[in-house]
PDB file of N, CA and C in Angstrom:
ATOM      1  N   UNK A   1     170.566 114.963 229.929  1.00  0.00           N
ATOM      2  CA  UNK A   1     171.980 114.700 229.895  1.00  0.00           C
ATOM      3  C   UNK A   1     172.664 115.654 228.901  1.00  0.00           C
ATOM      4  N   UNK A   2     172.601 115.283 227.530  1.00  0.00           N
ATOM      5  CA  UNK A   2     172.694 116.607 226.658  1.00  0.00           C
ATOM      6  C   UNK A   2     171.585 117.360 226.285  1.00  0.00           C
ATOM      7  N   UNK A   3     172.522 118.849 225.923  1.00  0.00           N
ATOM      8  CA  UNK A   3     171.202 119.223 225.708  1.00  0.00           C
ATOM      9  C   UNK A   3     171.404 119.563 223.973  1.00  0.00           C
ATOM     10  N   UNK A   4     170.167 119.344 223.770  1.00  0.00           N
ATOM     11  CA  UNK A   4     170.070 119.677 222.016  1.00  0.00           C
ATOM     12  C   UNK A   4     170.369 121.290 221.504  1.00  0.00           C
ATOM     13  N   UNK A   5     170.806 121.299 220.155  1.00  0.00           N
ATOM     14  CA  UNK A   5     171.053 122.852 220.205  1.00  0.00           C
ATOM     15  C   UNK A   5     169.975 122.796 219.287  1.00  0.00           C
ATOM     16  N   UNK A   6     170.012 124.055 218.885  1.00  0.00           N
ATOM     17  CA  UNK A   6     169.101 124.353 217.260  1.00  0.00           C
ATOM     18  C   UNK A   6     169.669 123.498 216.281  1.00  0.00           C
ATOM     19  N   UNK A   7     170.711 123.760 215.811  1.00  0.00           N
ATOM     20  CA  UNK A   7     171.704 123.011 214.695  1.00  0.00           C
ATOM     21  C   UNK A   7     171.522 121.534 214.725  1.00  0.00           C
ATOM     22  N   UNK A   8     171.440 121.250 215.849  1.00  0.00           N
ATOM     23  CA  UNK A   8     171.243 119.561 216.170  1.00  0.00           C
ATOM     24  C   UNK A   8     170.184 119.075 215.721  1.00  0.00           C
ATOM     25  N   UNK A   9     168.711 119.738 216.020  1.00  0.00           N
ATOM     26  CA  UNK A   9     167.399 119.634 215.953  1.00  0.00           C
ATOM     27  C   UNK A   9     166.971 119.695 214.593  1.00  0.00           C
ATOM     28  N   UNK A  10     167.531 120.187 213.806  1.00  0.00           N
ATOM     29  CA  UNK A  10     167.282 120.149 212.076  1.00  0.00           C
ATOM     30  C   UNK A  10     167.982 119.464 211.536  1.00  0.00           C
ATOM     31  N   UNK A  11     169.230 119.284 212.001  1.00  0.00           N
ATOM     32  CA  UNK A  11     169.840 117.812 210.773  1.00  0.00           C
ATOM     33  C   UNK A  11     168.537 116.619 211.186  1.00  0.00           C
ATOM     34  N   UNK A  12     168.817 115.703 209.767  1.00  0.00           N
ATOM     35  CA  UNK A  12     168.032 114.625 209.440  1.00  0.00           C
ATOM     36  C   UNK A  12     168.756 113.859 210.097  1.00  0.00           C
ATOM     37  N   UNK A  13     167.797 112.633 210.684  1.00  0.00           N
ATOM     38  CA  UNK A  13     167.863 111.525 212.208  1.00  0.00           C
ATOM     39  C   UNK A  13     168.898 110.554 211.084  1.00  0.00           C
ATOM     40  N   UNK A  14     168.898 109.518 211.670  1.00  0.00           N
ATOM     41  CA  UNK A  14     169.517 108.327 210.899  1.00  0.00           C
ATOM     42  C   UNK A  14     167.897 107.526 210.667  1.00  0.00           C
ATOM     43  N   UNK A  15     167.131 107.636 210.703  1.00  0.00           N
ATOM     44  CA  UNK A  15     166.021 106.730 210.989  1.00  0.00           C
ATOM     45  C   UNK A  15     165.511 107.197 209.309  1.00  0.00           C
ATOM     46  N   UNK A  16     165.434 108.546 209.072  1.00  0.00           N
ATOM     47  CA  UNK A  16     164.965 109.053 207.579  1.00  0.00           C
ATOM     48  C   UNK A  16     165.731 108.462 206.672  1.00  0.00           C
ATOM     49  N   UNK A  17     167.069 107.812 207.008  1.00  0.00           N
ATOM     50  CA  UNK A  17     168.265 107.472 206.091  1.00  0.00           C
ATOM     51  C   UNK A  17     167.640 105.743 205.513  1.00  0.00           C
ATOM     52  N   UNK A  18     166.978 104.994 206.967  1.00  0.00           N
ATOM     53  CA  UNK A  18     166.772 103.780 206.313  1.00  0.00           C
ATOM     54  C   UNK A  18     165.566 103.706 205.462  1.00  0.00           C
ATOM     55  N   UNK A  19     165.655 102.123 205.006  1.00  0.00           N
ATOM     56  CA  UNK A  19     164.847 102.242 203.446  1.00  0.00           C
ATOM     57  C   UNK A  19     163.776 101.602 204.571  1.00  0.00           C
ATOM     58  N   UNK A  20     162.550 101.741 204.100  1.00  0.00           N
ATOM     59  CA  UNK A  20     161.450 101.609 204.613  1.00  0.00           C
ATOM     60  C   UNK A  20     161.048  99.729 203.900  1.00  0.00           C
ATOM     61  N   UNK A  21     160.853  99.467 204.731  1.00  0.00           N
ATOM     62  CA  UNK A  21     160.861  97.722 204.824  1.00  0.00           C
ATOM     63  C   UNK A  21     159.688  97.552 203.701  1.00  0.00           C
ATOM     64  N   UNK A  22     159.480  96.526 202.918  1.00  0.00           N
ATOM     65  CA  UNK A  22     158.272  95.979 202.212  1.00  0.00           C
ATOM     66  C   UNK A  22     157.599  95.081 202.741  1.00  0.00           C
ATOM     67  N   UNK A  23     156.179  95.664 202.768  1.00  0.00           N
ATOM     68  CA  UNK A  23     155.103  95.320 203.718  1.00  0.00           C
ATOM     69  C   UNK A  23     154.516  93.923 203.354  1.00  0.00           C
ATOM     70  N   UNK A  24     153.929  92.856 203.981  1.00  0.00           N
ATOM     71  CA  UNK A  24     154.027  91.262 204.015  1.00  0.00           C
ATOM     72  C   UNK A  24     152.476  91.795 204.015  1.00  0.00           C
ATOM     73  N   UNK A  25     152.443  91.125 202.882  1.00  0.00           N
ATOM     74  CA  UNK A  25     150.593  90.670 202.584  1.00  0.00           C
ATOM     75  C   UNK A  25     150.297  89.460 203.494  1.00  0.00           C
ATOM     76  N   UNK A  26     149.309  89.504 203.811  1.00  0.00           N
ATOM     77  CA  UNK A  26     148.552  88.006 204.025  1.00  0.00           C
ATOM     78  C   UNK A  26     148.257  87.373 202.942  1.00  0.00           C
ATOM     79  N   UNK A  27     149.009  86.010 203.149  1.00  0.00           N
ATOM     80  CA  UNK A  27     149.004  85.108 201.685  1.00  0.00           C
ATOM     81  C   UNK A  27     148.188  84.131 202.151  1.00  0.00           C
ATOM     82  N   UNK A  28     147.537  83.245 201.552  1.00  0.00           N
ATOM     83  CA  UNK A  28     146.647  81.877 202.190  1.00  0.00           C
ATOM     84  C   UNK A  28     147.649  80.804 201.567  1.00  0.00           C
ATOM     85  N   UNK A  29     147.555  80.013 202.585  1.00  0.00           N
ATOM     86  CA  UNK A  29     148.950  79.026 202.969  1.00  0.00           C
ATOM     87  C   UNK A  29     148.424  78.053 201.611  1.00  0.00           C
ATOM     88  N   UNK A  30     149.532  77.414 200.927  1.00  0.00           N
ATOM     89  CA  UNK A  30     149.335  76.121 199.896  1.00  0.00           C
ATOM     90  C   UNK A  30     148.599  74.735 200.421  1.00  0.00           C
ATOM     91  N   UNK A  31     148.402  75.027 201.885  1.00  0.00           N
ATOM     92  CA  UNK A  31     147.310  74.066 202.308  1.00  0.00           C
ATOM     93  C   UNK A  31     146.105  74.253 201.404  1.00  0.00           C
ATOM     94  N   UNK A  32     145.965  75.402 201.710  1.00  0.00           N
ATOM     95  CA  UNK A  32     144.269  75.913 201.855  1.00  0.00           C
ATOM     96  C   UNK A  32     144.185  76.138 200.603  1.00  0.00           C
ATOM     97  N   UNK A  33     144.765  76.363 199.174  1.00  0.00           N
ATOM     98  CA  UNK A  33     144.523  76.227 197.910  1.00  0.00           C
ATOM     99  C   UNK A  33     144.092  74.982 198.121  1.00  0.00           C
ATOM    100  N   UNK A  34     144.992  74.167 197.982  1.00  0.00           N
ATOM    101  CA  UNK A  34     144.321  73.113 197.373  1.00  0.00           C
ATOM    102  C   UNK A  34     142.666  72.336 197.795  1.00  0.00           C
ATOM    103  N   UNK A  35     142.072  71.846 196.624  1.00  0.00           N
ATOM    104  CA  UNK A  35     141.030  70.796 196.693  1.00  0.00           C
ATOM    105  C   UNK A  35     140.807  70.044 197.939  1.00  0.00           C
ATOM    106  N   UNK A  36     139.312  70.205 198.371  1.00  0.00           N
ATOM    107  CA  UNK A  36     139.334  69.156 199.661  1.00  0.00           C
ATOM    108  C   UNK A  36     139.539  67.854 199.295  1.00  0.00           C
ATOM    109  N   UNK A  37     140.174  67.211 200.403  1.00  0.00           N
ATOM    110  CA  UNK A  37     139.863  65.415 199.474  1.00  0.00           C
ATOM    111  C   UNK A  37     138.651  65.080 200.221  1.00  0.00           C
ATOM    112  N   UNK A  38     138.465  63.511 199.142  1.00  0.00           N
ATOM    113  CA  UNK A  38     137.543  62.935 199.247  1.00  0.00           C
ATOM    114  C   UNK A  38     137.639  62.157 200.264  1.00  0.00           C
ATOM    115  N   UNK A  39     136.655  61.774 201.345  1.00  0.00           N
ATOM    116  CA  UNK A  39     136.224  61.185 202.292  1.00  0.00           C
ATOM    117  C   UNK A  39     137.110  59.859 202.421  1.00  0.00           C
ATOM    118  N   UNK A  40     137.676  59.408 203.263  1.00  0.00           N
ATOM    119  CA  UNK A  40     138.578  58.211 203.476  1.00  0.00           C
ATOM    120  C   UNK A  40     137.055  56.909 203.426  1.00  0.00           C
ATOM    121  N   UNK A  41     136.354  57.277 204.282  1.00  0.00           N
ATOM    122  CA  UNK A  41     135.029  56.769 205.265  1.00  0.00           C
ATOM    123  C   UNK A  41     133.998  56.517 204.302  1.00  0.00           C
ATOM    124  N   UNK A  42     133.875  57.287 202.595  1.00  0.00           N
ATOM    125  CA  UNK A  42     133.008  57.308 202.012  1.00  0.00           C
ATOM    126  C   UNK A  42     132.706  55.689 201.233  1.00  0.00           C
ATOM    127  N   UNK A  43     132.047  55.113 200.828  1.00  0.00           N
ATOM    128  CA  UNK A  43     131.424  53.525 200.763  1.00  0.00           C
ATOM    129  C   UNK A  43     132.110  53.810 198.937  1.00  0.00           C
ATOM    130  N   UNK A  44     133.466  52.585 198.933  1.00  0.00           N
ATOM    131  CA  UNK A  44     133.864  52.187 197.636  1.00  0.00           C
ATOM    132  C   UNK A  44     133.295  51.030 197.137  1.00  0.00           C
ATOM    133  N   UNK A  45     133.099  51.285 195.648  1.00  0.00           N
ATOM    134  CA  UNK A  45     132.985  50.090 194.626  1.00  0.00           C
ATOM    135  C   UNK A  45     133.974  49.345 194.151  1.00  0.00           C
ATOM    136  N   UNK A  46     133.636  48.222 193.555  1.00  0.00           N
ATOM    137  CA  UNK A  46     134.447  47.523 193.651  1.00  0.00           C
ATOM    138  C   UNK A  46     135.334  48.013 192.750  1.00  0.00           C
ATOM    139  N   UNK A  47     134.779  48.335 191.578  1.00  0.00           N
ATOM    140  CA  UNK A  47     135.932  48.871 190.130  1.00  0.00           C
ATOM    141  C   UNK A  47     137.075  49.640 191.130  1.00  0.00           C
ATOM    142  N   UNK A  48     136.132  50.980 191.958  1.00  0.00           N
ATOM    143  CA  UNK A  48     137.466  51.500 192.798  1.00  0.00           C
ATOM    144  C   UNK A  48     138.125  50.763 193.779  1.00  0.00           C
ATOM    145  N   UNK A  49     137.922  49.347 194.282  1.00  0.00           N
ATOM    146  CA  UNK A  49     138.578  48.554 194.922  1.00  0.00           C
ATOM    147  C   UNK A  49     139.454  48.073 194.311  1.00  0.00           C
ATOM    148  N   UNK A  50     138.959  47.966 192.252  1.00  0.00           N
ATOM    149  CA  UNK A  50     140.054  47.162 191.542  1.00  0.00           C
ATOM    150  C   UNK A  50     141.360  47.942 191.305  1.00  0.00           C
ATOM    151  N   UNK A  51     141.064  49.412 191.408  1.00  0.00           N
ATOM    152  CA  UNK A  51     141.924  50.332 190.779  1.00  0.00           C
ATOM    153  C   UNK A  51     143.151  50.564 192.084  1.00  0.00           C
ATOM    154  N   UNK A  52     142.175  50.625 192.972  1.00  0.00           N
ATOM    155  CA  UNK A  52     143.505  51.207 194.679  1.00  0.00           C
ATOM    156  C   UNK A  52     144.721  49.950 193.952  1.00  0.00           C
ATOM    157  N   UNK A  53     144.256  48.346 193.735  1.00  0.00           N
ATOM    158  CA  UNK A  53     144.792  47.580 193.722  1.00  0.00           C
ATOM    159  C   UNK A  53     146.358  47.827 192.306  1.00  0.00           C
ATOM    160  N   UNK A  54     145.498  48.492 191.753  1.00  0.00           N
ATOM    161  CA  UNK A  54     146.322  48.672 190.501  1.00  0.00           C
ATOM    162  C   UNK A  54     147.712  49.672 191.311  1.00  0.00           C
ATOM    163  N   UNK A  55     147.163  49.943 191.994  1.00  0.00           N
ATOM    164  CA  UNK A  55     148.318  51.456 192.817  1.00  0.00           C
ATOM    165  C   UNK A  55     149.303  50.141 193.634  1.00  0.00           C
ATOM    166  N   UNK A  56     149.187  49.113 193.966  1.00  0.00           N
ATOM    167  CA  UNK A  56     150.695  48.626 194.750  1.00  0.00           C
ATOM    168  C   UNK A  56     151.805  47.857 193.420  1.00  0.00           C
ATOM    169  N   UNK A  57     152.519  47.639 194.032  1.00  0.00           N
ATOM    170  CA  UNK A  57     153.984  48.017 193.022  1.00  0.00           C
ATOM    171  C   UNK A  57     153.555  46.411 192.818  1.00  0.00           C
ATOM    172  N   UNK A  58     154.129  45.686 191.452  1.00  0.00           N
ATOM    173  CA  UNK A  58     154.136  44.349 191.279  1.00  0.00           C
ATOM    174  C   UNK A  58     155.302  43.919 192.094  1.00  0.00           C
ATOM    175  N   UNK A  59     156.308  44.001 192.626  1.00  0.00           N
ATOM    176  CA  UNK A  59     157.171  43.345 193.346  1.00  0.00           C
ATOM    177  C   UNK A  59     156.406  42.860 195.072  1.00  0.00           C
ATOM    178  N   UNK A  60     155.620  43.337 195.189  1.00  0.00           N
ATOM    179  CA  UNK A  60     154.934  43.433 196.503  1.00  0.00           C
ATOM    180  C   UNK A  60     153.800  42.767 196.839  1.00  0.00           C
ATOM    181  N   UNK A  61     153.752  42.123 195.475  1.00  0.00           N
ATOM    182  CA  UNK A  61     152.493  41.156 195.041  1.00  0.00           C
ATOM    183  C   UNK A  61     153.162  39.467 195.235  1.00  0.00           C
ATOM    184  N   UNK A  62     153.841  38.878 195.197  1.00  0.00           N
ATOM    185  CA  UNK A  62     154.324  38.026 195.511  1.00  0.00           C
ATOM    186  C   UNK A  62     154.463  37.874 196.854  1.00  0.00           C
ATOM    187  N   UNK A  63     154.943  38.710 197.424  1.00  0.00           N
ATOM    188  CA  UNK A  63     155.312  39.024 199.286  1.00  0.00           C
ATOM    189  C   UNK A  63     153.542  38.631 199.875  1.00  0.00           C
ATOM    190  N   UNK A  64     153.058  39.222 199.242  1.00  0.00           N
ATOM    191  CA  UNK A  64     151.901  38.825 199.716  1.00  0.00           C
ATOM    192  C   UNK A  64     151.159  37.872 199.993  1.00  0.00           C
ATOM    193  N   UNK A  65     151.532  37.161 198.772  1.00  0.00           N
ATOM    194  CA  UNK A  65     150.899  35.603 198.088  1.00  0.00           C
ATOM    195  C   UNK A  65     151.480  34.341 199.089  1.00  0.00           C
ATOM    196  N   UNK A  66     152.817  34.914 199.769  1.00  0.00           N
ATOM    197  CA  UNK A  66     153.773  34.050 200.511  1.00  0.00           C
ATOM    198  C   UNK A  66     153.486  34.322 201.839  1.00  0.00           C
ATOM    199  N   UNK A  67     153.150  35.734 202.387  1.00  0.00           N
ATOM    200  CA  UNK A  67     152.775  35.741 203.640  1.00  0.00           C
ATOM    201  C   UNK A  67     151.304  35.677 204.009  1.00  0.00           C
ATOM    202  N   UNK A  68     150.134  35.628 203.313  1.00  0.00           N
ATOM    203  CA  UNK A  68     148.462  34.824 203.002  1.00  0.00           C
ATOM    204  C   UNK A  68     148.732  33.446 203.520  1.00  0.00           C
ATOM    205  N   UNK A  69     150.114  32.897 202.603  1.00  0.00           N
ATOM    206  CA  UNK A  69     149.998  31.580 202.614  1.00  0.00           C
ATOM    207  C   UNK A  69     150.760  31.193 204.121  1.00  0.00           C
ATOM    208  N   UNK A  70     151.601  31.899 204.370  1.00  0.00           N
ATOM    209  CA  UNK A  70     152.346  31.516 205.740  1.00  0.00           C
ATOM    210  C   UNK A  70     151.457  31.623 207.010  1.00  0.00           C
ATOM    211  N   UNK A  71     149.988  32.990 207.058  1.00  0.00           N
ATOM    212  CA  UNK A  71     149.382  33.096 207.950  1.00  0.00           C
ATOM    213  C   UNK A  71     148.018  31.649 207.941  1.00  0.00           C
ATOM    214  N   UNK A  72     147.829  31.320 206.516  1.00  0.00           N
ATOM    215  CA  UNK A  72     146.807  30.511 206.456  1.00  0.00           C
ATOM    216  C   UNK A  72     147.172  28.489 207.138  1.00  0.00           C
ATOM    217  N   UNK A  73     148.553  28.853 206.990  1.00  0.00           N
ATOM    218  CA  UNK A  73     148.995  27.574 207.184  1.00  0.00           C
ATOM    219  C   UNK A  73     149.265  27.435 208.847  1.00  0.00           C
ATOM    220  N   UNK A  74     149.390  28.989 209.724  1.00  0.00           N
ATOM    221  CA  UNK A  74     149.564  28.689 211.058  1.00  0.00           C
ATOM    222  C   UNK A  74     148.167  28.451 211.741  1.00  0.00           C
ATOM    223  N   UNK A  75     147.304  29.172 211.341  1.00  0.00           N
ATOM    224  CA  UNK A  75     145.907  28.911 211.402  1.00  0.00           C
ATOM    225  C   UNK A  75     145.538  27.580 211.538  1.00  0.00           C
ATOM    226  N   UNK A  76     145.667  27.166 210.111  1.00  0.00           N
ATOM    227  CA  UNK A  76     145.551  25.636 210.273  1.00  0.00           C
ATOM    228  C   UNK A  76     146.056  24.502 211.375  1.00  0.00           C
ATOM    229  N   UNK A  77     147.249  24.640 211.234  1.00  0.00           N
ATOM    230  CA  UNK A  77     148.295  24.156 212.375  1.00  0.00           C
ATOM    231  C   UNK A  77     147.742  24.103 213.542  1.00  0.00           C
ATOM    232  N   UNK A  78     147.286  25.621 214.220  1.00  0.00           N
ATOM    233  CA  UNK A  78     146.671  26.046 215.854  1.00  0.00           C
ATOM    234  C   UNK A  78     145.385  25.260 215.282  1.00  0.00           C
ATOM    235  N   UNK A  79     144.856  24.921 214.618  1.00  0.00           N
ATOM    236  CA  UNK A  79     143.133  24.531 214.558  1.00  0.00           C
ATOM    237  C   UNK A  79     143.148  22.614 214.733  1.00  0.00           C
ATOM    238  N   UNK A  80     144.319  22.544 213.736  1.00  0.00           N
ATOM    239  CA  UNK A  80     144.394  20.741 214.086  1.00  0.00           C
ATOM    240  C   UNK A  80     145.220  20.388 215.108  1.00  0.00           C
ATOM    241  N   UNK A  81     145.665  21.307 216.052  1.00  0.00           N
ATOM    242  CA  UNK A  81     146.410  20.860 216.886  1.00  0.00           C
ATOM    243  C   UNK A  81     145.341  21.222 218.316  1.00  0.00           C
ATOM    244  N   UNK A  82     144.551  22.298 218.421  1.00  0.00           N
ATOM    245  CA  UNK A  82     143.553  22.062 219.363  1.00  0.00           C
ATOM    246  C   UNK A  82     142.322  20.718 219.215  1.00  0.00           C
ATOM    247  N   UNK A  83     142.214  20.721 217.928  1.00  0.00           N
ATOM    248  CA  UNK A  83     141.509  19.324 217.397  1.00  0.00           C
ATOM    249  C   UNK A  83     141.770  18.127 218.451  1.00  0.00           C
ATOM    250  N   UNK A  84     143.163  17.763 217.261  1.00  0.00           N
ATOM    251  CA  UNK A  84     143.579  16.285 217.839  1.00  0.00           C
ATOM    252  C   UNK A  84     144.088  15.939 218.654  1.00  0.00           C
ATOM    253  N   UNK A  85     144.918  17.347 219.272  1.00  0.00           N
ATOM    254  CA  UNK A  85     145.459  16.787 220.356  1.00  0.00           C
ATOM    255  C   UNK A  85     144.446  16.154 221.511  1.00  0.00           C
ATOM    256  N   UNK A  86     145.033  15.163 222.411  1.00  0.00           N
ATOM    257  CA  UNK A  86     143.921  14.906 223.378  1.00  0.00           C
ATOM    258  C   UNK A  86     144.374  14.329 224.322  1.00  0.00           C
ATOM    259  N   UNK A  87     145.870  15.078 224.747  1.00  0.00           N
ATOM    260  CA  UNK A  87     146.383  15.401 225.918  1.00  0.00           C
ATOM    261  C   UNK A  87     146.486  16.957 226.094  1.00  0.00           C
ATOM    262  N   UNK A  88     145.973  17.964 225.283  1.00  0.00           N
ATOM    263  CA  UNK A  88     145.731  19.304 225.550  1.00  0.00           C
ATOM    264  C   UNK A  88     144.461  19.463 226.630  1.00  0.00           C
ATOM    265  N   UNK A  89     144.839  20.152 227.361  1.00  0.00           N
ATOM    266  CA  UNK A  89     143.823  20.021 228.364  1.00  0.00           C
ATOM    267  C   UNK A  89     143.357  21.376 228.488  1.00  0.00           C
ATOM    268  N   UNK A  90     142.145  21.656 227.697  1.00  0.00           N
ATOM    269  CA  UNK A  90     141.330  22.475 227.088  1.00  0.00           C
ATOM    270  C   UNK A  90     140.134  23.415 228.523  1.00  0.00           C
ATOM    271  N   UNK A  91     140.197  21.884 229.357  1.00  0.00           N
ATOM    272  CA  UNK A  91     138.612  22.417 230.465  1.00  0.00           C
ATOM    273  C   UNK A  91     139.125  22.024 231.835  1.00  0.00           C
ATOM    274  N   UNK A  92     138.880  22.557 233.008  1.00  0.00           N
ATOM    275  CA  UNK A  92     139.474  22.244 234.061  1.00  0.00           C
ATOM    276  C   UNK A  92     138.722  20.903 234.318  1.00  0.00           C
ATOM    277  N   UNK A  93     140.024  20.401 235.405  1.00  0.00           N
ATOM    278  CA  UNK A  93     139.397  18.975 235.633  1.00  0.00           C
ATOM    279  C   UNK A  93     138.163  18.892 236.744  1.00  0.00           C
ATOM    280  N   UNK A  94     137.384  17.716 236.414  1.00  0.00           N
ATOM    281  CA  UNK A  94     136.194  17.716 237.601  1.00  0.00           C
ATOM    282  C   UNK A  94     136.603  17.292 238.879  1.00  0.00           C
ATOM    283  N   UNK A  95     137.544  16.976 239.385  1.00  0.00           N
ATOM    284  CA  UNK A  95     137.883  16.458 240.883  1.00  0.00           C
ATOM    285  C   UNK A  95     137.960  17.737 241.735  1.00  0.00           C
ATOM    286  N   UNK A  96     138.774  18.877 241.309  1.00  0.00           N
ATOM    287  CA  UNK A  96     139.377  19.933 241.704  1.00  0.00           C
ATOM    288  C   UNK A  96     138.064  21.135 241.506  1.00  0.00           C
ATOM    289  N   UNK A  97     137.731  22.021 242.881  1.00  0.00           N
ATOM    290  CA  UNK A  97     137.127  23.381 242.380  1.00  0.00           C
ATOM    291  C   UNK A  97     137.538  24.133 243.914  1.00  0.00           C
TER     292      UNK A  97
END
């Protein structure tokens, strides 16, 4: 299309003009520093059973004490009510098969 002259061919490009970019190392991600953890699966003692315990907040300790007691009391409830009742009809009847 054009054609180049001499004069053209020796000026400096625009490409010599830009700054030459700074080159990106390979970094290892802040995953991979850190420490492996310890095994979820691995068999705890009790001291470390006492300590996890030390980790929940005291406000959250009461909630607990109230919903133990709310699950232990429906338990009960479903257990004396299959008991005594004795119009619950537990087994199919013998007339009918």
């Amino acid at each position: 299309m054009f054609k180049v002259t001499r004069a053209m061919a020796v000026q400096p490009t625009r490409m010599m003009f830009m700054r030459q970019s700074q080159q990106l190392y390979m970094r290892q991600t802040a995953r991979m520093m850190k420490p492996v953890p310890k095994e979820e699966q691995g068999a705890h003692t009790i001291s470390q059973r006492l300590r996890n315990l030390k980790k929940i907040p005291a406000e959250l300790i009461p909630l607990g004490v109230v919903l133990a007691v709310a699950v232990g009391a429906a338990v009960f409830s479903l257990i004396r009510k299959l008991i005594v009742d004795k119009n619950l009809r537990l087994k199919r009847s013998a007339g009918r098969e």
